[in-house]
Protein backbone atom coordinates (compact mmCIF):
# COMPACT_ATOMS: atom_id res chain seq x y z
CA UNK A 1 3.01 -0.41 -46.26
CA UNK A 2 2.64 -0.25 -42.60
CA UNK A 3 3.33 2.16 -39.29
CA UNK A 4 4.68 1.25 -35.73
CA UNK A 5 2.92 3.49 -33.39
CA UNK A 6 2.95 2.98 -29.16
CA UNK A 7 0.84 -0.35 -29.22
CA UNK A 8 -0.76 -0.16 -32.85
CA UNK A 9 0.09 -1.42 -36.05
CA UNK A 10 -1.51 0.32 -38.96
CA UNK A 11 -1.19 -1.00 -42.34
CA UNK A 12 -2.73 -0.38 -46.35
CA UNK A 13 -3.74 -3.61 -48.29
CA UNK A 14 -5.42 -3.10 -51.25
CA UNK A 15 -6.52 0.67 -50.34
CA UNK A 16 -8.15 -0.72 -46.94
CA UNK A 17 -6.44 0.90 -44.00
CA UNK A 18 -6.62 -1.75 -41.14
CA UNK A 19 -5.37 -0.86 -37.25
CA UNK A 20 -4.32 -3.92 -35.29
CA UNK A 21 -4.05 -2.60 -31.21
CA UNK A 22 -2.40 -4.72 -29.28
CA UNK A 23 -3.77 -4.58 -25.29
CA UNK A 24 -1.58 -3.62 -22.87
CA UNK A 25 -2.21 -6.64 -21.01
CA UNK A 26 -0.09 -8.14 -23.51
CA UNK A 27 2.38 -5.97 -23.87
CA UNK A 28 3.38 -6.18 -19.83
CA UNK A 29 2.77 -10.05 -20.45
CA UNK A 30 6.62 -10.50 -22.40
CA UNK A 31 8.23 -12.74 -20.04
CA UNK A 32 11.77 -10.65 -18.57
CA UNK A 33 14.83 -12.47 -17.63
CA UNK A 34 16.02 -11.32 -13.99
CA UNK A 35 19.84 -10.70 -13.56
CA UNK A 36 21.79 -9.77 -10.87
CA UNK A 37 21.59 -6.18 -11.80
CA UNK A 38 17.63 -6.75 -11.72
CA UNK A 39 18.05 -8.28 -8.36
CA UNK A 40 19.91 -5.65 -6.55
CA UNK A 41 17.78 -3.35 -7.76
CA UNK A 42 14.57 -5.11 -6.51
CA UNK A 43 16.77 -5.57 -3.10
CA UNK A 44 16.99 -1.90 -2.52
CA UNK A 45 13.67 -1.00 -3.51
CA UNK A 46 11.95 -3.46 -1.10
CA UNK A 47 14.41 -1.73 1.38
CA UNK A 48 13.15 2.08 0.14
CA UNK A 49 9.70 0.61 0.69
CA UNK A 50 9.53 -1.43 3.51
CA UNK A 51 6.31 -3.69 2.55
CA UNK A 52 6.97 -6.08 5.67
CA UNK A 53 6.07 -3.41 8.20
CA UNK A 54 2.25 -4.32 7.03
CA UNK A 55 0.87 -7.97 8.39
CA UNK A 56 0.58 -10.38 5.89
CA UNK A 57 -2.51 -10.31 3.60
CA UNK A 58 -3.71 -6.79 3.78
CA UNK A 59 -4.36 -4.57 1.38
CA UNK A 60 -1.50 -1.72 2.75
CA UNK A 61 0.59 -4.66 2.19
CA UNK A 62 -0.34 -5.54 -1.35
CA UNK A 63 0.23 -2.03 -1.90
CA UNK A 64 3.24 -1.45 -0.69
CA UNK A 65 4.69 -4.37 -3.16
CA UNK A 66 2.98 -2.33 -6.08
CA UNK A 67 5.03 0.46 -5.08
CA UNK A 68 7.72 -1.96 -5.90
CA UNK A 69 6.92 -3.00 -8.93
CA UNK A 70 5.67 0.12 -10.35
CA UNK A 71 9.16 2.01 -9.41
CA UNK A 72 10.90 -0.84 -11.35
CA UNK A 73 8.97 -0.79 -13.37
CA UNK A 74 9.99 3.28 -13.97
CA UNK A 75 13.53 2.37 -14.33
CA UNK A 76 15.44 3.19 -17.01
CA UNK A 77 18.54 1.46 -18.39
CA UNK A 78 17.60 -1.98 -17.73
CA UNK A 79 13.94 -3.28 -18.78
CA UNK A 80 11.33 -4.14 -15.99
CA UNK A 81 8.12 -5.84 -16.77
CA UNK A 82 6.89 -7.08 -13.29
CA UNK A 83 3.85 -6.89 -11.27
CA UNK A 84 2.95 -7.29 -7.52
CA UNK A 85 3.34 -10.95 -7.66
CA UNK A 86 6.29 -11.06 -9.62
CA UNK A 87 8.49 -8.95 -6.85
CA UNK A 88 6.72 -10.38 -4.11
CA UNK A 89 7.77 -14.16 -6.04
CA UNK A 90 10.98 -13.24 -7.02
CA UNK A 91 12.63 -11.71 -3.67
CA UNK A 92 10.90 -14.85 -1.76
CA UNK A 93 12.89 -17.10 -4.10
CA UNK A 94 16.40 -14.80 -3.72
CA UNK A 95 16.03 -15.13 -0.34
CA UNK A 96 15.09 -19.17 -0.33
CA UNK A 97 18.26 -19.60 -2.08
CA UNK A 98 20.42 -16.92 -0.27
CA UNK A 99 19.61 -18.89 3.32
CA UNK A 100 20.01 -22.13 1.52
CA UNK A 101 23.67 -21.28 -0.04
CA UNK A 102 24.77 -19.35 3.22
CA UNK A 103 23.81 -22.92 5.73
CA UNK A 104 25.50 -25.43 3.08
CA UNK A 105 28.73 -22.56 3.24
CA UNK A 106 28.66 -22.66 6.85
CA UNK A 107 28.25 -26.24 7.02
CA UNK A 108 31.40 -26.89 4.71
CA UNK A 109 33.61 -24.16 5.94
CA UNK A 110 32.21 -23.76 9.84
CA UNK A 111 32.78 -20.23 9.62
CA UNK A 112 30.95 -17.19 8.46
CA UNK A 113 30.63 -16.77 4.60
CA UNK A 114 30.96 -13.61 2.57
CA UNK A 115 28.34 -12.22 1.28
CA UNK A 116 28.10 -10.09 -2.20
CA UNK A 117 26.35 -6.99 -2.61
CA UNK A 118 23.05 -8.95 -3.15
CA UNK A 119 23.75 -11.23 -0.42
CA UNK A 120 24.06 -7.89 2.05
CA UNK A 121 20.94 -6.60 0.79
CA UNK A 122 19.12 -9.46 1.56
CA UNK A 123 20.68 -10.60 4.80
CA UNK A 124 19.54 -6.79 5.68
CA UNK A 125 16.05 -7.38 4.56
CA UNK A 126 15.68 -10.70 6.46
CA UNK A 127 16.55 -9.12 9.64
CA UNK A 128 14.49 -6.06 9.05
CA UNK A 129 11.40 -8.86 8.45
CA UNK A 130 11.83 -10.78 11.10
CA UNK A 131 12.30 -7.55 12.96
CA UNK A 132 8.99 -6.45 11.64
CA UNK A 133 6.83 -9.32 12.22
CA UNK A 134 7.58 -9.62 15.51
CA UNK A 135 6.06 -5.98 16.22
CA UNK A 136 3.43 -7.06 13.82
CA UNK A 137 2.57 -9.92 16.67
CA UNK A 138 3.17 -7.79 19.67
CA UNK A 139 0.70 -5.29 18.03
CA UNK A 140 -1.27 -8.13 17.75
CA UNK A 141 -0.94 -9.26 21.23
CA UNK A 142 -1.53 -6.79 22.94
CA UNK A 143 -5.07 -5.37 20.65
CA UNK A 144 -6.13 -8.85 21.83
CA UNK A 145 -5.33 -8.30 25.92
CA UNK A 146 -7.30 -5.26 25.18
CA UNK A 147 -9.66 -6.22 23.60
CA UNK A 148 -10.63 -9.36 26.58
CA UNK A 149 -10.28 -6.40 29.02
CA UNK A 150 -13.30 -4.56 27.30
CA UNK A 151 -15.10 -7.81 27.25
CA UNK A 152 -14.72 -8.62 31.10
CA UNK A 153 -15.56 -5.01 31.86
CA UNK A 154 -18.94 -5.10 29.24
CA UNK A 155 -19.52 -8.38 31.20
CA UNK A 156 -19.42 -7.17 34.40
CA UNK A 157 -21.32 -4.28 33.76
């Protein structure tokens, strides 16, 4: 005889009671198949959270991509097991093969494609990116011409 609790199996042999726990590590660890429904919903959350507004590499960044995952992971009606690096793998490989489909379209057609529901979501997060990291660099840019400023003054001085 055995019970099916949360992440516990507990089972009688021979009057011994014996508890096998599974850790939750494992339990996240079942590998999930991404559809399109998955994707779209990754799309908009990565829109809803914006995690390209931080540079690359910090930790507001990394954090912003667990805000990702852990709101999938929250959803209910279709099953999310991901982490950081799952989101942050899977949209970079959506959006590899969204430019890649969209050139060889343009290339055989030599107009515009359509673009699906997905294909709008990422198009908008590509430009939002590109958007971003560009005030990421003039940030950048212009801490640095302060920062020489400071040092010609401290120089001077």
């Amino acid at each position: 005889m055995y019970a099916v609790n949360h992440n516990c199996v507990e089972f009688t042999f021979e009057s011994h009671i014996f508890v096998l726990i599974a850790s939750t590590t494992s339990l996240a660890r079942h590998k999930m198949v991404w559809s399109t429904n998955h994707d779209v919903l990754l799309c908009r959350e990565i829109l809803v959270v914006e995690p390209y507004r931080f540079k690359a590499g910090t930790r507001e960044r990394g954090q912003a991509w667990d805000k990702v995952a852990s709101a999938l992971n929250l959803v209910e009606g279709l099953r999310f097991v991901v982490d950081q690096r799952g989101v942050r793998e899977r949209y970079a490989k959506l959006e590899r093969n969204f430019k890649r489909k969209m050139a060889a379209e343009e290339r055989a057609s030599g107009i515009s494609p359509d673009k699906a529901e997905l294909g709008e979501d990422i198009d908008n997060i590509i430009e939002w990116r590109e958007g971003a990291e560009e005030e990421i660099a003039q940030r950048a840019e212009s801490t640095a011409v302060v920062m020489e400023k400071e040092r010609e003054s401290a120089e001077s001085v």
